[in-house]
N, C-alpha and C. Protein backbone atom coordinates (compact mmCIF):
# COMPACT_ATOMS: atom_id res chain seq x y z
N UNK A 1 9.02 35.93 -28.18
CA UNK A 1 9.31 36.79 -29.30
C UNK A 1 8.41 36.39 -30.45
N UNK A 2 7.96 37.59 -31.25
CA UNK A 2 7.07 37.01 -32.67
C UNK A 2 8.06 36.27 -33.83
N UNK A 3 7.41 35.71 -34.37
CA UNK A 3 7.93 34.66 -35.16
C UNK A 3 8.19 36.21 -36.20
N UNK A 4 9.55 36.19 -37.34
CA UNK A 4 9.68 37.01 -38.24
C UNK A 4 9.70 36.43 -39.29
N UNK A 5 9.32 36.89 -40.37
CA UNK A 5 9.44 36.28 -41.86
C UNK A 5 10.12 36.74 -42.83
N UNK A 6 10.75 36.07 -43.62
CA UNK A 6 11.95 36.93 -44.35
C UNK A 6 11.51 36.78 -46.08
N UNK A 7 11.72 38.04 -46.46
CA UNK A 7 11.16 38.14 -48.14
C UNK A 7 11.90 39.60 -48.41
N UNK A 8 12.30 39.37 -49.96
CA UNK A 8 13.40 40.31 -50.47
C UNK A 8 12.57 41.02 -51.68
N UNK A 9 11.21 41.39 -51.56
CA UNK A 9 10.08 42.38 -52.40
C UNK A 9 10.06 41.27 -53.83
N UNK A 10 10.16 40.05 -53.38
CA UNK A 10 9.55 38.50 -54.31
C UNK A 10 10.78 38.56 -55.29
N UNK A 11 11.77 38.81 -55.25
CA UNK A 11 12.87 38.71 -56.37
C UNK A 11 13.23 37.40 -56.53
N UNK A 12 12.90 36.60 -55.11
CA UNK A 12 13.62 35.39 -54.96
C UNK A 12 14.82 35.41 -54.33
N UNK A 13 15.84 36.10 -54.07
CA UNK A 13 17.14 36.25 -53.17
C UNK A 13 16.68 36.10 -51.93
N UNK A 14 17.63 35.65 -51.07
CA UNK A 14 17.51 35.44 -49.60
C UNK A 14 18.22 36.92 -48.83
N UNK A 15 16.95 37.83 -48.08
CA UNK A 15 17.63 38.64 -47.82
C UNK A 15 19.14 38.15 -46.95
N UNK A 16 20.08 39.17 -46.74
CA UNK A 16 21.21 39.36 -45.90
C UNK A 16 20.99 39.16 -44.68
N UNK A 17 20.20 39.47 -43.92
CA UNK A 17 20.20 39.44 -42.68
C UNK A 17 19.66 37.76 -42.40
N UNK A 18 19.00 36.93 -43.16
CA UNK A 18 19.01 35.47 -43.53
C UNK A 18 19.89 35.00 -43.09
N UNK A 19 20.65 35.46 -43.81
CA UNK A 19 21.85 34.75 -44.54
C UNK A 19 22.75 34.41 -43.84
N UNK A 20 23.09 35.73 -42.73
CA UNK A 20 23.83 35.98 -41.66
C UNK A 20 23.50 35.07 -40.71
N UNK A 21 22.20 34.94 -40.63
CA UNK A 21 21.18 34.03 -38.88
C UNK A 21 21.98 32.49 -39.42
N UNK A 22 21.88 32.07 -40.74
CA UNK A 22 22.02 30.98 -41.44
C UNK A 22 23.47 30.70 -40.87
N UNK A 23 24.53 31.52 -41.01
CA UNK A 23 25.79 30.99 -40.59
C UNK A 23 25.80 31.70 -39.29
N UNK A 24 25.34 32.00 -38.55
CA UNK A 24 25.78 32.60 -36.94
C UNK A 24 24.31 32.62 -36.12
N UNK A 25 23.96 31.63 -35.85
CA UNK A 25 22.61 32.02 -35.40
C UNK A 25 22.16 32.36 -34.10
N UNK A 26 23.27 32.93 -33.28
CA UNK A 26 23.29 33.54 -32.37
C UNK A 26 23.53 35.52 -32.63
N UNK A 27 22.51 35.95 -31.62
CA UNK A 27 22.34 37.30 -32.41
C UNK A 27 21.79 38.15 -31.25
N UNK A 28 21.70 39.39 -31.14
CA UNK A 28 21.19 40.22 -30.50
C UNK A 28 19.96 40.57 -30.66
N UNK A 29 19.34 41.16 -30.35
CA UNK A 29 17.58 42.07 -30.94
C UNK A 29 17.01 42.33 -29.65
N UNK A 30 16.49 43.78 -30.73
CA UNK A 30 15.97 44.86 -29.12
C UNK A 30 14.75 44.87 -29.47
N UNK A 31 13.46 44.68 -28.92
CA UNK A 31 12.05 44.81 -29.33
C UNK A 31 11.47 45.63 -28.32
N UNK A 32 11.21 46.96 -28.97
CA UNK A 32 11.09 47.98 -28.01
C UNK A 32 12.11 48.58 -27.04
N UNK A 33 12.07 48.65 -26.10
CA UNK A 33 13.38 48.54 -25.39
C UNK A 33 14.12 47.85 -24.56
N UNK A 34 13.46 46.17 -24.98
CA UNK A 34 14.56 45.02 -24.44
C UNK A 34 15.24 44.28 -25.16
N UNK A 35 16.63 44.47 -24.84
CA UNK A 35 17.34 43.83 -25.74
C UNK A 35 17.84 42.82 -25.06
N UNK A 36 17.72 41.43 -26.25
CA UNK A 36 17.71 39.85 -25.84
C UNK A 36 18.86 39.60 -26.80
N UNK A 37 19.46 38.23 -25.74
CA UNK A 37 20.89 37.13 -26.37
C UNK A 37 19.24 36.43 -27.06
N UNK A 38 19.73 35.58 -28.23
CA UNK A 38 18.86 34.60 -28.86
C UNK A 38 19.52 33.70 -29.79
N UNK A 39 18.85 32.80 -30.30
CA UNK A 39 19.48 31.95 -30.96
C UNK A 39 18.26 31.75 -32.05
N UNK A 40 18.51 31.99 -33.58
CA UNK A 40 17.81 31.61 -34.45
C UNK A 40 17.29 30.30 -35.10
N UNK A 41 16.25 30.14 -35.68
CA UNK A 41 16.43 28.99 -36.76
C UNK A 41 15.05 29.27 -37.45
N UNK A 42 14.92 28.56 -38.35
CA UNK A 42 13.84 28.36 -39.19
C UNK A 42 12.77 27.65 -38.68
N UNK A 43 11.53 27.94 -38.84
CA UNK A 43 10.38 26.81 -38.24
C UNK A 43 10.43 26.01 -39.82
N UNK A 44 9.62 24.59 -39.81
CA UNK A 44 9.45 23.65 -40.39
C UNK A 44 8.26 22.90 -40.33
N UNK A 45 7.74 22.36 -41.04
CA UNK A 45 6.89 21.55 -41.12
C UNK A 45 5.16 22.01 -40.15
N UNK A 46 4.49 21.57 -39.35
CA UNK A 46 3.67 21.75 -38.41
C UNK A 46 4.02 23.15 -38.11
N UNK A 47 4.90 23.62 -37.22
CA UNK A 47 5.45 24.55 -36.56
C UNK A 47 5.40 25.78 -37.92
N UNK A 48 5.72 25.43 -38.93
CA UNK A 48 5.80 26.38 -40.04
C UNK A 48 3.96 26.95 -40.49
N UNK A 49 3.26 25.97 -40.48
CA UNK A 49 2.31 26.23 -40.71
C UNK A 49 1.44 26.83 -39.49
N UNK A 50 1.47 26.76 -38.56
CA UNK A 50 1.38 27.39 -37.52
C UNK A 50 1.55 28.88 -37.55
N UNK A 51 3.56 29.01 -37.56
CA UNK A 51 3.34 30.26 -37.70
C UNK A 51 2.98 31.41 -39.00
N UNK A 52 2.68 30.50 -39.72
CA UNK A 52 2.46 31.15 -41.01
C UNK A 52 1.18 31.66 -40.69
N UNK A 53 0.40 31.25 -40.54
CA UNK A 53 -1.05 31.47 -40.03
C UNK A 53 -1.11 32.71 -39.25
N UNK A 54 -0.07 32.16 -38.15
CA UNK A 54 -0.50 33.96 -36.97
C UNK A 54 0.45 35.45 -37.87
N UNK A 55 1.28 34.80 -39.15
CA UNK A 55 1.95 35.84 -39.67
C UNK A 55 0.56 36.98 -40.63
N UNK A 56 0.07 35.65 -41.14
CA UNK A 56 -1.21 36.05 -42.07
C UNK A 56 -2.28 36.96 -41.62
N UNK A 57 -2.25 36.41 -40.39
CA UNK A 57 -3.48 37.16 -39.00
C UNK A 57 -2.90 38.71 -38.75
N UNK A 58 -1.91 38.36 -38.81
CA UNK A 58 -1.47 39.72 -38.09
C UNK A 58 -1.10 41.20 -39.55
N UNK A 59 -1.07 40.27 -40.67
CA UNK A 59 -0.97 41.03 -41.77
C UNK A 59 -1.36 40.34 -43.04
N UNK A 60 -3.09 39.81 -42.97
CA UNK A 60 -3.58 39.42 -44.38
C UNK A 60 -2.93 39.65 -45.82
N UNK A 61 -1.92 41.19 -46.16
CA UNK A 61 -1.64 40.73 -47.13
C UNK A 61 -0.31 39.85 -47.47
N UNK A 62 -0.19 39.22 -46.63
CA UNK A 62 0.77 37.94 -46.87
C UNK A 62 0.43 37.17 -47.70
N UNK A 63 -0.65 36.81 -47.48
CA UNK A 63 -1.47 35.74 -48.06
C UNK A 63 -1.44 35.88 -49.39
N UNK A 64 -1.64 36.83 -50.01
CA UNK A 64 -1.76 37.39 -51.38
C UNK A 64 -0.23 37.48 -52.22
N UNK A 65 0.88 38.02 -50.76
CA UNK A 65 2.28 38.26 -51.49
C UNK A 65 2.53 37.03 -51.43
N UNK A 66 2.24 35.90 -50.93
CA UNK A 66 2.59 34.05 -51.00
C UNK A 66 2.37 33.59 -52.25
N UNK A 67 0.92 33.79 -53.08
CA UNK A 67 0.65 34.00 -53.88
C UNK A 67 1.71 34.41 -55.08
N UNK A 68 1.58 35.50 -55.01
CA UNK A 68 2.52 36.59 -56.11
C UNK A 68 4.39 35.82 -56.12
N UNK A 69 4.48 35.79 -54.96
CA UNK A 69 6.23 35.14 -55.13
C UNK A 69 6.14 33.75 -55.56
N UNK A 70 5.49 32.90 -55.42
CA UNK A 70 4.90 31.80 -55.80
C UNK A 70 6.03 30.70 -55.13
N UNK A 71 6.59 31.01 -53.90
CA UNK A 71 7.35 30.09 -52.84
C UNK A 71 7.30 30.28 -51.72
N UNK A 72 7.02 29.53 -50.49
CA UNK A 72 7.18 29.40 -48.93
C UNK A 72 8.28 30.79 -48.82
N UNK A 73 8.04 31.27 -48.16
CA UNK A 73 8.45 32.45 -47.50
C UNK A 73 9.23 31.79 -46.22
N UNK A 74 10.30 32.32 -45.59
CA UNK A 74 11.01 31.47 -44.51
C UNK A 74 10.18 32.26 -43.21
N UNK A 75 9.87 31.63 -42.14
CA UNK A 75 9.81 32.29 -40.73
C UNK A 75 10.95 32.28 -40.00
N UNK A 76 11.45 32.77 -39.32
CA UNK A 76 12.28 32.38 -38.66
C UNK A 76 11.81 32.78 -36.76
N UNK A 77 11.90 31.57 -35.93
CA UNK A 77 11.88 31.49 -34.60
C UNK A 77 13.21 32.12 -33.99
N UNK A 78 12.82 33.25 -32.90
CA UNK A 78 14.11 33.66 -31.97
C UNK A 78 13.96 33.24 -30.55
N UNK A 79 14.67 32.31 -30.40
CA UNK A 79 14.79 31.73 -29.02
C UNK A 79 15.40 32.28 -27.73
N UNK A 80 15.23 33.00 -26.95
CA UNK A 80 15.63 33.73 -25.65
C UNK A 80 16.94 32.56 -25.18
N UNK A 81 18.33 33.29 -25.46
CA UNK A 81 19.05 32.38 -24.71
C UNK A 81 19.58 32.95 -23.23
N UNK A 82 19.67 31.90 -22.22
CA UNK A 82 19.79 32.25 -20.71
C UNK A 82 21.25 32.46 -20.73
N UNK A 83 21.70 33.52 -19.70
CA UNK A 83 22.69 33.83 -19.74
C UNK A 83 22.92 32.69 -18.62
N UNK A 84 24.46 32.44 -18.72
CA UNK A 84 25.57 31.71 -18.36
C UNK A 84 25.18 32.29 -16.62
N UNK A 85 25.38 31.61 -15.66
CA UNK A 85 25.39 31.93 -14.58
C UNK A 85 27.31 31.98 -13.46
């Protein structure tokens, strides 16, 4: 799954749907038309800068809105969880 990044148009608030991963980080999501069990969290450190990079790649003006909000933007990683057998 692509790494997602969460920003509320630079107000500084943590969008809702954050907020939600933050206390339940087990969640659904359909990308295209497969829909996956997953488990959320935040990347950090190495891993953060990493995906910050392929976020930037894939939409240069990040780089600029990083800038403008003038704070780390969160990524958040969705982890494919295996169903129970």
């Amino acid at each position: 799954m692509p790494p997602i990044r969460s920003a509320l148009r630079g107000n500084g608030r943590t969008p809702a749907w954050l907020l939600n991963l933050r206390s339940r980080p087990e969640a659904v999501v359909q990308l295209r038309r497969e829909v996956r069990k997953v488990r959320a969290r935040e990347a950090a450190g190495a891993e953060y800068e990493r995906l910050w990079r392929m976020v930037v790649a894939a939409y240069p003006g990040y780089a600029a809105y990083l800038e403008w909000v003038g704070h780390a933007l969160p990524v958040v990683v969705l982890e494919p969880l295996r169903e129970a057998a």
